[in-house]
C-alpha atoms as a PDB file:
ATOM      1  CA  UNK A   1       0.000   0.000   0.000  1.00  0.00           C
ATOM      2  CA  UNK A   2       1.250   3.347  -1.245  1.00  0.00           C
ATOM      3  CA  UNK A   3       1.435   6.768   0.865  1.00  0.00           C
ATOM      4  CA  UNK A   4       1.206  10.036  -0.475  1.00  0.00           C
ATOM      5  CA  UNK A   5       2.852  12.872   1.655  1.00  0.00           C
ATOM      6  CA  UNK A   6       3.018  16.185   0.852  1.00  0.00           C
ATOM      7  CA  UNK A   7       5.588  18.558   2.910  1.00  0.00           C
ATOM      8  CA  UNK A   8       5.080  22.570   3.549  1.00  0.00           C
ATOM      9  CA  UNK A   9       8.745  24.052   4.226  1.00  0.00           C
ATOM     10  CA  UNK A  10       9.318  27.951   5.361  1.00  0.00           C
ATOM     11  CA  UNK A  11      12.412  29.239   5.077  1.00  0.00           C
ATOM     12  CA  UNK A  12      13.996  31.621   7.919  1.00  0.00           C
ATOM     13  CA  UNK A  13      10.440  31.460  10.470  1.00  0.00           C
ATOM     14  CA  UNK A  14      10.436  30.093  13.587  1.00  0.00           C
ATOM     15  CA  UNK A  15       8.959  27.080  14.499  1.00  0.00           C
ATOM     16  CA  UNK A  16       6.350  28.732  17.383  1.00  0.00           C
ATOM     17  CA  UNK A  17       5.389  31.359  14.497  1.00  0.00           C
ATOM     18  CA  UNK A  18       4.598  28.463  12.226  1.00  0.00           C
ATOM     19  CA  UNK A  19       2.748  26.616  14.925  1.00  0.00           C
ATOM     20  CA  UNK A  20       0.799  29.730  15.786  1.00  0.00           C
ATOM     21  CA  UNK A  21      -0.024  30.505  12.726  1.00  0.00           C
ATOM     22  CA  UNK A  22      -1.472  26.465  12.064  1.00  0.00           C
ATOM     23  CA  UNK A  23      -3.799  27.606  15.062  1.00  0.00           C
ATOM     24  CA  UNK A  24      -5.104  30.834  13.051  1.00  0.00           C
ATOM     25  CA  UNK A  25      -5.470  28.555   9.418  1.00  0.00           C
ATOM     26  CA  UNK A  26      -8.527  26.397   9.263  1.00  0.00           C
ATOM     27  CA  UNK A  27      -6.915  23.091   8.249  1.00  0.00           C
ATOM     28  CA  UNK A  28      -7.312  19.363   9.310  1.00  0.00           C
ATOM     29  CA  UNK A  29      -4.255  17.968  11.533  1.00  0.00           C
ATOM     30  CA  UNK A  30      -1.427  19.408  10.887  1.00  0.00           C
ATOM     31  CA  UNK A  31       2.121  18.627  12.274  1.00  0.00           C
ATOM     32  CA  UNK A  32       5.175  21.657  12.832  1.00  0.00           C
ATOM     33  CA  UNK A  33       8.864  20.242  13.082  1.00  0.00           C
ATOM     34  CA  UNK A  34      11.249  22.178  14.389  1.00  0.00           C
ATOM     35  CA  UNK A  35      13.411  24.133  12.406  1.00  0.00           C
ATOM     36  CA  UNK A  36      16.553  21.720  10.791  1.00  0.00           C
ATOM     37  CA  UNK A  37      19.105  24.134   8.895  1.00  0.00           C
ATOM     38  CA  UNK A  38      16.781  27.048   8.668  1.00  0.00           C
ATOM     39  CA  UNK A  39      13.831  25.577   7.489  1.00  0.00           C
ATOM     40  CA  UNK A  40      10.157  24.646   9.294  1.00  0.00           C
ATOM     41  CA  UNK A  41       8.443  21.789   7.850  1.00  0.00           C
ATOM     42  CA  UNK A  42       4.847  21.191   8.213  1.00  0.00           C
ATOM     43  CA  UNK A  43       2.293  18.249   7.227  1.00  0.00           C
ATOM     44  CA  UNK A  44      -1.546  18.741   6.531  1.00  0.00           C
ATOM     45  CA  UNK A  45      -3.556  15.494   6.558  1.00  0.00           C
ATOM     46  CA  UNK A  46      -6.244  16.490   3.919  1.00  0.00           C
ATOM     47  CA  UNK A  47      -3.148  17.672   1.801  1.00  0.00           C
ATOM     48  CA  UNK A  48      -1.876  14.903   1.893  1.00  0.00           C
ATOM     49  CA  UNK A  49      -5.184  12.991   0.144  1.00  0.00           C
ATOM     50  CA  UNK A  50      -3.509  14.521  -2.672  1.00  0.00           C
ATOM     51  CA  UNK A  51      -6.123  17.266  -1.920  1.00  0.00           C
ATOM     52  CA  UNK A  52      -5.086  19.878  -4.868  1.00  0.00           C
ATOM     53  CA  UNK A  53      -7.173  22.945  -3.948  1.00  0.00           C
ATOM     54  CA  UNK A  54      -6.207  22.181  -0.193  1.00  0.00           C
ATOM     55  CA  UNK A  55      -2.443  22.345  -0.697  1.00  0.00           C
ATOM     56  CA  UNK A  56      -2.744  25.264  -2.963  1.00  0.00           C
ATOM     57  CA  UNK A  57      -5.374  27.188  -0.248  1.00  0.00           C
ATOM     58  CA  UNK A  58      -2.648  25.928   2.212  1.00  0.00           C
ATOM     59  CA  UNK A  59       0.637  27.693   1.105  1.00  0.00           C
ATOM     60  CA  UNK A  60      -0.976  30.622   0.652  1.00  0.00           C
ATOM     61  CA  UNK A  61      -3.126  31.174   3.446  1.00  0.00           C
ATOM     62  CA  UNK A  62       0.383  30.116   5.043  1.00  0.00           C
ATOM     63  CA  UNK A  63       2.134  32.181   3.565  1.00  0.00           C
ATOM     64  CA  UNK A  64      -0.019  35.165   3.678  1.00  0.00           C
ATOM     65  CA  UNK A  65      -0.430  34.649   7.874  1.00  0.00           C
ATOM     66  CA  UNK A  66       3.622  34.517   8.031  1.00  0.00           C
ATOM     67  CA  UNK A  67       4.466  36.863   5.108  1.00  0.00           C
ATOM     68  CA  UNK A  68       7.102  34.754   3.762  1.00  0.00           C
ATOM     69  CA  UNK A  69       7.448  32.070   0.337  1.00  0.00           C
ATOM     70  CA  UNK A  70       5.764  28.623   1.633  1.00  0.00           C
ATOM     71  CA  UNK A  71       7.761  25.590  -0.225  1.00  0.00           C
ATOM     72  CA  UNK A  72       5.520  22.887  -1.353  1.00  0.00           C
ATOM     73  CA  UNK A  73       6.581  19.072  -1.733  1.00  0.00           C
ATOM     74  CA  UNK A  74       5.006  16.147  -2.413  1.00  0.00           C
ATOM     75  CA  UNK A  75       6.135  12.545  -2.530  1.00  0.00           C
ATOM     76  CA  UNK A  76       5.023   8.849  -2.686  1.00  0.00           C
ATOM     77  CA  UNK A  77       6.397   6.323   0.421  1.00  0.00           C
ATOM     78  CA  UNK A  78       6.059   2.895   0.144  1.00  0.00           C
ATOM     79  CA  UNK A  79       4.311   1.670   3.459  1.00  0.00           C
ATOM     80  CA  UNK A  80       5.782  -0.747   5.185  1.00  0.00           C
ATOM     81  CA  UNK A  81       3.587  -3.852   7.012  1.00  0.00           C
ATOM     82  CA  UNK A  82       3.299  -2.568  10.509  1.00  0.00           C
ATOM     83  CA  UNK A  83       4.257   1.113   9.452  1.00  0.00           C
ATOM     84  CA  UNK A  84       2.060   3.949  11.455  1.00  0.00           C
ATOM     85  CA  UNK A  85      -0.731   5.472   8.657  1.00  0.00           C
ATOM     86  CA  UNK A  86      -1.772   9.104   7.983  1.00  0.00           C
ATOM     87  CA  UNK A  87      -0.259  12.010   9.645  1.00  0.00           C
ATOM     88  CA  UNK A  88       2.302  10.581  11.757  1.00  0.00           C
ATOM     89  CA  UNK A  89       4.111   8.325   9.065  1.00  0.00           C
ATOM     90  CA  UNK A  90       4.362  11.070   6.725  1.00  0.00           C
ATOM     91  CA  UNK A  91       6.191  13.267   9.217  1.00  0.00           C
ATOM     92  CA  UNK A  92       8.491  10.554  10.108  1.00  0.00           C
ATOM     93  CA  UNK A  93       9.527  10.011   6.149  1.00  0.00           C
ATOM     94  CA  UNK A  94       9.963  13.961   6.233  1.00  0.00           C
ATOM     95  CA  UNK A  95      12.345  14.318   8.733  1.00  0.00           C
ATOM     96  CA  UNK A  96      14.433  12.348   6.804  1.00  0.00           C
ATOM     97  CA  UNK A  97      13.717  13.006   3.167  1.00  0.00           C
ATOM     98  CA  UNK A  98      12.488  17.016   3.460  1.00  0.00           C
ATOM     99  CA  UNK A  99      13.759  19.593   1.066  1.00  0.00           C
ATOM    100  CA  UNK A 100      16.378  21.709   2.656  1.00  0.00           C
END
């Protein structure tokens, strides 16, 4: 079974402005990271059900709340028997794998 993730990076925010600003953007769950090399990496759940008018309505109602570029990336993981679903396996493949 396939998992598509897509990955929200800001460049130069920090991560509590990025995690404030998730409070003030109507989205469904939606995990911060903390900042690695400069960059803040977020995951939506509904964007990531390859939701194409979510992402887009994402990044910039993102990017409008922090007034900076939002960075959009998606990619497919291969699950894994046993692998967590959703949210939670999609920010574990980021860490790893996020644009930087």
């Amino acid at each position: 079974m396939g998992l598509f993730c897509v990955n929200f990076h800001v460049r130069g925010i920090t991560f509590d402005k990025v995690a404030k600003a998730m409070d003030r953007v109507f989205t469904s769950e939606v995990q911060v990271l903390p900042a690695l090399s400069g960059w803040v990496s977020f995951y939506d759940e509904r964007a990531s059900q390859q939701d194409e008018d979510q992402i887009q309505i994402l990044a910039e109602d993102v990017s409008a709340e922090l007034g900076a570029p939002v960075s959009i990336e998606s990619q497919a993981a291969i699950k894994a028997p046993g692998q967590m679903a959703g949210i939670a396996a999609c920010a574990r493949e980021g860490e790893v794998g996020a644009t930087r």
